[in-house]
Protein backbone atom coordinates (compact mmCIF):
# COMPACT_ATOMS: atom_id res chain seq x y z
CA UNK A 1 0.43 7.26 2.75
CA UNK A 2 0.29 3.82 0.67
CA UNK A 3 -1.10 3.93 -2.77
CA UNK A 4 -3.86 1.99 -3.02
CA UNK A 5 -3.86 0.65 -6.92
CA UNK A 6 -7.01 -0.69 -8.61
CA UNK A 7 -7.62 -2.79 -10.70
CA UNK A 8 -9.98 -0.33 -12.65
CA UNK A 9 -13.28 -1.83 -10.89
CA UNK A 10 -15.37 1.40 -10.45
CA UNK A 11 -19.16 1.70 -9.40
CA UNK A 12 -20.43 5.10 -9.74
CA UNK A 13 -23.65 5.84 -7.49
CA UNK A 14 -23.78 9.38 -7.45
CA UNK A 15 -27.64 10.23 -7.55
CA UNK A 16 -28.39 6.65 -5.84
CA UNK A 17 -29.65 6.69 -2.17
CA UNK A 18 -30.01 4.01 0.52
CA UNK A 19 -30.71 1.00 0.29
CA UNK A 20 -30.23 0.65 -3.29
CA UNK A 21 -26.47 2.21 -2.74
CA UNK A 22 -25.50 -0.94 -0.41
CA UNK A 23 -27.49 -3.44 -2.46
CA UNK A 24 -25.51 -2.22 -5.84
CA UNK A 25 -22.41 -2.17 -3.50
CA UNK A 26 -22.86 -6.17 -2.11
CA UNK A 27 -24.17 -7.30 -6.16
CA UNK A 28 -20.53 -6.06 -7.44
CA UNK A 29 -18.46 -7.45 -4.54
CA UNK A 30 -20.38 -10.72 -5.03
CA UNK A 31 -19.08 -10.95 -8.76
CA UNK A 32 -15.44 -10.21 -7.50
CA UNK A 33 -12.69 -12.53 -6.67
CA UNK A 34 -10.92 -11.98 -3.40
CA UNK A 35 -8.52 -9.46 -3.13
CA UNK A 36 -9.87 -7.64 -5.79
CA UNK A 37 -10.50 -3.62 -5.14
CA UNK A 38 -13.44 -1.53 -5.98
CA UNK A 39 -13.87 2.02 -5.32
CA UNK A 40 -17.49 3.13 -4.78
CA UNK A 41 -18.97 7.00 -5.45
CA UNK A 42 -21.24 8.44 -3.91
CA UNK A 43 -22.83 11.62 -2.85
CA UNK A 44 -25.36 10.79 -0.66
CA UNK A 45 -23.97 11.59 2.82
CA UNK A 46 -25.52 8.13 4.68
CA UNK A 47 -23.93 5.77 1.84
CA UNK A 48 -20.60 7.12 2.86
CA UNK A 49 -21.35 5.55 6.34
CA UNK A 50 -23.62 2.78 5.70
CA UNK A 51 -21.87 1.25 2.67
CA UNK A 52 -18.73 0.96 5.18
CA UNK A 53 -20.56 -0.94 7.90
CA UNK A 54 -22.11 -3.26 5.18
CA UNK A 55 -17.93 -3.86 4.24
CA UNK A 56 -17.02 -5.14 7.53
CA UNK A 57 -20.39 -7.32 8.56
CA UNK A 58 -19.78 -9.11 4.62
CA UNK A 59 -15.63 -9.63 5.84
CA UNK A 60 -14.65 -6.87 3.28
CA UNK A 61 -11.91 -4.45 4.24
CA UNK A 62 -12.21 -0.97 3.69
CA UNK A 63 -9.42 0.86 2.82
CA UNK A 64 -10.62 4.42 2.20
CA UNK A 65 -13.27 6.86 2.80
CA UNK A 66 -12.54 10.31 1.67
CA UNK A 67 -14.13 13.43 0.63
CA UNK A 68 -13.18 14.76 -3.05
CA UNK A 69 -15.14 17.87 -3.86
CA UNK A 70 -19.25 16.91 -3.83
CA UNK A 71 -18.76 13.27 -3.24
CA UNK A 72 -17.39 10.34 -1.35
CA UNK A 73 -14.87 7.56 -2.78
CA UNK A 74 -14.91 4.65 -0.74
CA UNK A 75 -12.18 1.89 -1.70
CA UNK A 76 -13.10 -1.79 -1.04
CA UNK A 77 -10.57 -4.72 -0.61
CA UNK A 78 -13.11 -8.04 -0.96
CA UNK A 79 -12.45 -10.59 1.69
């Protein structure tokens, strides 16, 4: 599998819920600059669908969803 490498933009939303998880998700993509990364956490089980959706209708990319213990880390190319 390719490494995906970061360039250490993190957003940690463990204890958030929806809406406010996709809203905080879209307010730090919009102060990114294309082809920049961020990896989102979360551990609310709809974010981990919903915040991927939002991705592809703003012309993000994303590159990874996965499971790692009681959360999700979702890794976000900007378009």
């Amino acid at each position: 599998m390719k490494k995906i490498v970061f360039d250490h933009k993190e957003l940690d939303l463990r204890g958030e819920v929806c809406p406010d998880t996709s809203q905080l998700t879209k307010l730090a993509l919009d102060r990114m600059k294309s082809g920049e990364c961020l990896k989102v956490l979360v551990d609310y089980p709809p974010a981990a669908e919903s915040i991927p959706r939002l991705v592809k209708i703003e012309g993000h990319t994303t590159l990874k969803v996965e499971k790692v213990g009681d959360h999700w880390e979702i890794v976000i190319k900007k378009g």
